[in-house]
Protein backbone atom coordinates (compact mmCIF):
# COMPACT_ATOMS: atom_id res chain seq x y z
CA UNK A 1 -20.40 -81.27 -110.44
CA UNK A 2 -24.14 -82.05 -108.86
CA UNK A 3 -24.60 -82.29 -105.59
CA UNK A 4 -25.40 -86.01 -105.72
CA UNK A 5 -21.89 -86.47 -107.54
CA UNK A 6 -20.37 -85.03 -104.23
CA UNK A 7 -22.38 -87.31 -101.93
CA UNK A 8 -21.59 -90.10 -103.85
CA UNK A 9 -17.79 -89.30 -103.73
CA UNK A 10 -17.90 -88.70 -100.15
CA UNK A 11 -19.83 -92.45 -99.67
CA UNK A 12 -16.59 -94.14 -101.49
CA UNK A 13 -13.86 -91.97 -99.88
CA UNK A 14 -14.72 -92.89 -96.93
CA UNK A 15 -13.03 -96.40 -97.82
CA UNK A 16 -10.44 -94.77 -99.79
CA UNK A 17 -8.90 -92.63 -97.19
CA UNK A 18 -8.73 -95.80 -95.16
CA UNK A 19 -6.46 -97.10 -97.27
CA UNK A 20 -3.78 -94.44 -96.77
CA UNK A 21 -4.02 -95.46 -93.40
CA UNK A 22 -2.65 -99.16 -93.93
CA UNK A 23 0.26 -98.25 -95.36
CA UNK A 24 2.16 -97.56 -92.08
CA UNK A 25 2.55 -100.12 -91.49
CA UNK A 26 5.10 -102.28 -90.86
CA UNK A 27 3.43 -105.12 -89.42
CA UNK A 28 2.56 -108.48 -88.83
CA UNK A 29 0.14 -111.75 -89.72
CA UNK A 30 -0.48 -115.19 -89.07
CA UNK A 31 2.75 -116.79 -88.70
CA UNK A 32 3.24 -120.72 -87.30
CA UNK A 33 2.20 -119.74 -83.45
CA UNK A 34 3.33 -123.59 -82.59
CA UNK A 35 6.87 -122.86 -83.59
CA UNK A 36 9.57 -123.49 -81.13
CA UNK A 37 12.64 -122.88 -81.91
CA UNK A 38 15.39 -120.16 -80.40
CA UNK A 39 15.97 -117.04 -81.71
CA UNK A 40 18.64 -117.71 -84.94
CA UNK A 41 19.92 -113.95 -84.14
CA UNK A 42 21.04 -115.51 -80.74
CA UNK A 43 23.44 -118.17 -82.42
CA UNK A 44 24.75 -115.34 -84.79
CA UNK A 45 28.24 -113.28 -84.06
CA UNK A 46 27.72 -109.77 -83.64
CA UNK A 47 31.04 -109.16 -85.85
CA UNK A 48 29.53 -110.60 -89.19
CA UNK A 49 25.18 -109.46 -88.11
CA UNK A 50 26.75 -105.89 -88.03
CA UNK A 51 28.99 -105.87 -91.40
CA UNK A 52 26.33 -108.08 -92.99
CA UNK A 53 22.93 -106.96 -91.41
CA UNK A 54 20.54 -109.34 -89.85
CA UNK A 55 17.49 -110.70 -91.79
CA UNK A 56 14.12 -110.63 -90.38
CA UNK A 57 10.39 -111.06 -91.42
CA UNK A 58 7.19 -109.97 -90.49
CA UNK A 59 4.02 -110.89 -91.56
CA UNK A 60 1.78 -107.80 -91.52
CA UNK A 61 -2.25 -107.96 -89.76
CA UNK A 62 -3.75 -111.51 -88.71
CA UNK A 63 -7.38 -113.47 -88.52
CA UNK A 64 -7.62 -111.46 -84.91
CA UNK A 65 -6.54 -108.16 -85.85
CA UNK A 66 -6.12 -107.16 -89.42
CA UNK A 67 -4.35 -104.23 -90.72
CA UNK A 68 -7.25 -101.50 -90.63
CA UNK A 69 -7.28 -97.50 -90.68
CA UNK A 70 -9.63 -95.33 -89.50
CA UNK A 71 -10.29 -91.91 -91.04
CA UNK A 72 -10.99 -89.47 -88.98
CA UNK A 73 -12.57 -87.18 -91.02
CA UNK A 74 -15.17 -89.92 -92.32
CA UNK A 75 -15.70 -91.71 -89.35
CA UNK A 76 -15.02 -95.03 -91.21
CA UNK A 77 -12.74 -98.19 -91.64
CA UNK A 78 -11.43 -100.11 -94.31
CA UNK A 79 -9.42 -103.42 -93.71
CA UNK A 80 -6.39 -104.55 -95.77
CA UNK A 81 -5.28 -108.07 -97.00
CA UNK A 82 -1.99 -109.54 -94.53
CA UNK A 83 1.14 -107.93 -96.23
CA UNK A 84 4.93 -108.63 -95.39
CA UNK A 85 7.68 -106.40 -93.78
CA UNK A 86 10.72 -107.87 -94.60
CA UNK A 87 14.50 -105.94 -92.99
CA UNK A 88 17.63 -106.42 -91.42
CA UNK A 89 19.00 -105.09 -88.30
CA UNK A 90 22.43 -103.78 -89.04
CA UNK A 91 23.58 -104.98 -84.99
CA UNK A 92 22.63 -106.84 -82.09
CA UNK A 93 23.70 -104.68 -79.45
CA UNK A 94 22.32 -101.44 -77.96
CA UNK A 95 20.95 -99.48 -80.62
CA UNK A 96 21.28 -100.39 -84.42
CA UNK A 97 19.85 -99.18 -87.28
CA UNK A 98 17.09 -100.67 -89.19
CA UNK A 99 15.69 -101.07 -92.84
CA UNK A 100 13.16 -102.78 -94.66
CA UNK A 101 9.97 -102.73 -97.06
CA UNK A 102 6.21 -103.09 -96.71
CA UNK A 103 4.53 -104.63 -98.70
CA UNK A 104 0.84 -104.05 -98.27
CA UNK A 105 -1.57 -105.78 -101.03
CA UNK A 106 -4.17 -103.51 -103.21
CA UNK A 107 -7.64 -103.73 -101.75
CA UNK A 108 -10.99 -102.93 -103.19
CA UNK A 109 -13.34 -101.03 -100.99
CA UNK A 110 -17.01 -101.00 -100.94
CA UNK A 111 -19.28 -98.79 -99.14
CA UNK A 112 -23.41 -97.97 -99.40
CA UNK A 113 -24.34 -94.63 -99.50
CA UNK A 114 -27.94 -93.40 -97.77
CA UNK A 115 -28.43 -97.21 -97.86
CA UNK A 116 -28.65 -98.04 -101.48
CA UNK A 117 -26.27 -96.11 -103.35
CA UNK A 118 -23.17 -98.73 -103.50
CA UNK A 119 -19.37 -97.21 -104.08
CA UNK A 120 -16.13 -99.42 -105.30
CA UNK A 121 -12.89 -98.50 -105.88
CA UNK A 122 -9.58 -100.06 -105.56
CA UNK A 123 -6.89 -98.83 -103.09
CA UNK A 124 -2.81 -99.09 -103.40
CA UNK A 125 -0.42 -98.22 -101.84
CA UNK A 126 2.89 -97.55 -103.25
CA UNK A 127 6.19 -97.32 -101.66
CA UNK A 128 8.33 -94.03 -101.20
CA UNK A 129 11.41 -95.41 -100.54
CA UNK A 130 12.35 -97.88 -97.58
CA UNK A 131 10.84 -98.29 -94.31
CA UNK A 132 13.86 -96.99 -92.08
CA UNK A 133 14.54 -96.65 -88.06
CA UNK A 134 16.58 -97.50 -84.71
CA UNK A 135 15.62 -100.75 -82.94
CA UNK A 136 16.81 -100.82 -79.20
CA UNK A 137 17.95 -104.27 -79.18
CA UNK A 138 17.01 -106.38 -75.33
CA UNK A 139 17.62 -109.63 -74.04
CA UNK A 140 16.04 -112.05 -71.53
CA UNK A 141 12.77 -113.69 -71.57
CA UNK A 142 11.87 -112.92 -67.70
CA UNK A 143 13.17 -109.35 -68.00
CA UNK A 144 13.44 -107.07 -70.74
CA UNK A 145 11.68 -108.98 -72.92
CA UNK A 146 8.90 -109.91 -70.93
CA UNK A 147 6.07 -109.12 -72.30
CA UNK A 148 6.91 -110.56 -75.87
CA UNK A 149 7.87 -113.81 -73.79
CA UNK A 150 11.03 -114.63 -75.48
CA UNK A 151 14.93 -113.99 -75.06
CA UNK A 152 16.07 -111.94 -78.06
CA UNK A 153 13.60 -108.71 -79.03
CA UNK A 154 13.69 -104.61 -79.99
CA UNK A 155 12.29 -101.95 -79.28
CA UNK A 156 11.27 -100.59 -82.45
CA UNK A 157 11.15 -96.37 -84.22
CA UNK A 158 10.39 -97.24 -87.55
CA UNK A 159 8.66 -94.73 -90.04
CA UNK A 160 7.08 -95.96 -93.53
CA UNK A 161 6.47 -93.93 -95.85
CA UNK A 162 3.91 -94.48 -98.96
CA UNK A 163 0.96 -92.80 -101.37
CA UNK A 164 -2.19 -93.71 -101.35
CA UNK A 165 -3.69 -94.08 -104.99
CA UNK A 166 -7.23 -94.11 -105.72
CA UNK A 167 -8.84 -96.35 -109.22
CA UNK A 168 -11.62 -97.91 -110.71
CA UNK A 169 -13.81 -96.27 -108.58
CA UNK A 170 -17.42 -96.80 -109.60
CA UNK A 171 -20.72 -95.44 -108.12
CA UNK A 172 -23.94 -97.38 -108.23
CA UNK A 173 -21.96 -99.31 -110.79
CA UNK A 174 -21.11 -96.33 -113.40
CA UNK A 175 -17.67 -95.36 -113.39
CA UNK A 176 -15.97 -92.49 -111.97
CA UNK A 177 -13.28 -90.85 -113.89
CA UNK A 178 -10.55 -90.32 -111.47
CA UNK A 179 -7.80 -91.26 -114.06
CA UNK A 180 -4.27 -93.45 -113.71
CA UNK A 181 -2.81 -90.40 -111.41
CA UNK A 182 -5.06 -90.03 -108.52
CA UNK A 183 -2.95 -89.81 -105.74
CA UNK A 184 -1.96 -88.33 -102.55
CA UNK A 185 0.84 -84.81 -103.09
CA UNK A 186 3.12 -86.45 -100.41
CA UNK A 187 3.46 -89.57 -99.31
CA UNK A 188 2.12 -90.41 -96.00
CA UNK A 189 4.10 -91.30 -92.80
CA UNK A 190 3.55 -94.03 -90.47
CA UNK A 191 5.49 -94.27 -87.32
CA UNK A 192 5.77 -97.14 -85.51
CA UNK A 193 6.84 -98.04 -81.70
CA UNK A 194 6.40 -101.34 -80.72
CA UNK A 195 8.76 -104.03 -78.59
CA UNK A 196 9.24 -106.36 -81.31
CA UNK A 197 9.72 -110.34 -80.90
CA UNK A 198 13.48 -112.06 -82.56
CA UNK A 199 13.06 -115.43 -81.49
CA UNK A 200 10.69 -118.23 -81.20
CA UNK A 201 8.06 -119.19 -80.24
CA UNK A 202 6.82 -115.33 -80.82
CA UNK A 203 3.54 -113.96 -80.26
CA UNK A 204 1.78 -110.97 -81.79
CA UNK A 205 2.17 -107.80 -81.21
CA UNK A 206 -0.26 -104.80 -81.88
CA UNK A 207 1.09 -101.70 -83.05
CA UNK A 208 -0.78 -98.56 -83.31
CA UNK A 209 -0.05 -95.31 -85.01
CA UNK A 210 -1.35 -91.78 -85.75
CA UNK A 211 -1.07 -90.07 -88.91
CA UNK A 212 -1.60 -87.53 -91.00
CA UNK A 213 -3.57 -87.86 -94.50
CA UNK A 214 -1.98 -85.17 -97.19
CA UNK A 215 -4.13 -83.62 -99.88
CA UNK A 216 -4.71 -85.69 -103.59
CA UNK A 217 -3.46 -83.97 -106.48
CA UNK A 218 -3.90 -85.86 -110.26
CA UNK A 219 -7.84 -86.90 -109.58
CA UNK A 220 -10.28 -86.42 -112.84
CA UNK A 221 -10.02 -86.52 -115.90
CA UNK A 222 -13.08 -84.12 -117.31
CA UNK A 223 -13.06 -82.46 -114.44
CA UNK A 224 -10.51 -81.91 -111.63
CA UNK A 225 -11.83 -83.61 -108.41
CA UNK A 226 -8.58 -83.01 -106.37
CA UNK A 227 -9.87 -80.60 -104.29
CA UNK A 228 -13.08 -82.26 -103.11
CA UNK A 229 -11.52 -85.19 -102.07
CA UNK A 230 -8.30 -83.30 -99.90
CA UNK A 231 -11.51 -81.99 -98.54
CA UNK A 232 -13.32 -84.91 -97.90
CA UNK A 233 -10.60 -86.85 -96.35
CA UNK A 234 -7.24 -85.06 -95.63
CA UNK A 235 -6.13 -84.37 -92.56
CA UNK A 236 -4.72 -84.83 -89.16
CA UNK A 237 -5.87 -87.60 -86.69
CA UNK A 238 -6.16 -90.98 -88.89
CA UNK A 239 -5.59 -94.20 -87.30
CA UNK A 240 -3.56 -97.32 -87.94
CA UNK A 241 -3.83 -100.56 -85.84
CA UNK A 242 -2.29 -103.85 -86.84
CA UNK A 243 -0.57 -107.49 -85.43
CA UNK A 244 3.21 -107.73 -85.93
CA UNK A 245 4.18 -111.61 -86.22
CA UNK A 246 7.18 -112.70 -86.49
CA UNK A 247 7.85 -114.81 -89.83
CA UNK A 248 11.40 -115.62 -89.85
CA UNK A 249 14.32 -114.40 -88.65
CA UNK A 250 18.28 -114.66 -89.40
CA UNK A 251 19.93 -116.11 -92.25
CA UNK A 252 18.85 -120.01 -92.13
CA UNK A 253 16.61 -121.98 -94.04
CA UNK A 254 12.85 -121.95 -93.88
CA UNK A 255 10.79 -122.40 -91.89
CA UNK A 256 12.00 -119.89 -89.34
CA UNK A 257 14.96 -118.79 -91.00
CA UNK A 258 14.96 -116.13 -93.80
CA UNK A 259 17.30 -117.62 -96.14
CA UNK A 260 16.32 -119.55 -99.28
């Protein structure tokens, strides 16, 4: 491989190792803010939310902070498109297990390298498994759920888990031959702790979370270019920071219920 090759593949993983970064995420988006109604959770019996599970949704990044990671090992950040996290909380008292999946769209990244040498490539993330976690589960508006403002909420430990996958990467518009199975060994896992809103009106919440990037196995086809890029961009010390709003929640009909 030439040196420029390297340089070049350093310029667009810079982007791509973002992306491993979004998956934690289990997050949030632009919801309704001018929605008023009470929590649905609140009206529910505890007897049939525990045998049954209650619904919730989440809509994941917003306009004012969207879903982005940092690498550390690049120095660089790549934003995602507003995904979903949709669960159920399996209680609603003390604390109750939770489950759920993130959804996170494909993005495309696109970087310059020494100023004129543009890198694309595109950027999924695919699901290992569930999201899963405890939610302490609070009430009142003026106490324990203060600083989410309203009178149902949790106090979230959830961990995500999910590979990063690297395609149709291109470098000053040639392609690079990664292949269909350029991916991270392990998935990565995003933890995250945040006091969650269950009731409207709901504002956002950040969440923030550190991870660690794995090493990419299944990169190159001629050659294999695995090893440069665990190299380039795995490691400890990555960065996730998102908006959690809430998009529905309980069992009724839309708008602010979850049901169909």
């Amino acid at each position: 491989m030439s040196v420029m090759t390297g340089r070049v593949l350093r310029a667009f993983l810079l982007p791509a190792v973002l992306g491993l970064g979004a998956l934690s995420l289990a997050s949030a988006s632009s919801a309704d803010p001018a929605r008023t109604q009470q929590a649905v959770q609140q009206e529910t019996p505890a007897g049939p939310v525990a045998a049954a599970g209650l619904p919730f949704g989440f809509y994941v990044g917003d306009d004012q902070q969207p879903t982005t990671s940092h690498v550390a090992k690049l120095g660089s950040d790549i934003t995602f498109p507003q995904g979903r996290f949709d669960g159920a909380l399996q209680g609603l008292s003390g604390r109750v297990p939770i489950t759920g999946k993130l959804a996170i769209p494909v993005t495309s990244s696109y970087f310059v390298s020494f100023r004129f040498m543009p890198a694309t490539g595109t950027v999924e993330l695919v699901p290992d498994g569930d999201a899963t976690g405890t939610v302490e589960v609070r009430t009142g508006a003026t106490t324990n759920c203060k600083s989410v403002g309203t009178n149902l909420c949790g106090d979230s430990d959830v961990t995500s888990k999910m590979f990063i996958k690297l395609s149709d990467v291109k470098v000053d518009g040639r392609p690079l031959e990664v292949g269909p199975n350029c991916r991270t060994a392990q998935s990565v896992a995003v933890n995250i702790k945040a006091l969650m809103p269950l009731g409207f009106p709901a504002p956002p919440v950040k969440a923030t979370s550190t991870f660690t990037t794995p090493g990419f196995t299944g990169c190159g086809v001629r050659e294999d270019l695995s090893p440069l890029l665990t190299g380039l961009v795995s490691g400890p010390g990555n960065t996730l920071v998102t908006h959690l709003r809430l998009r529905c929640v309980g069992s009724g009909p839309p708008p602010n219920g979850c049901g169909s």
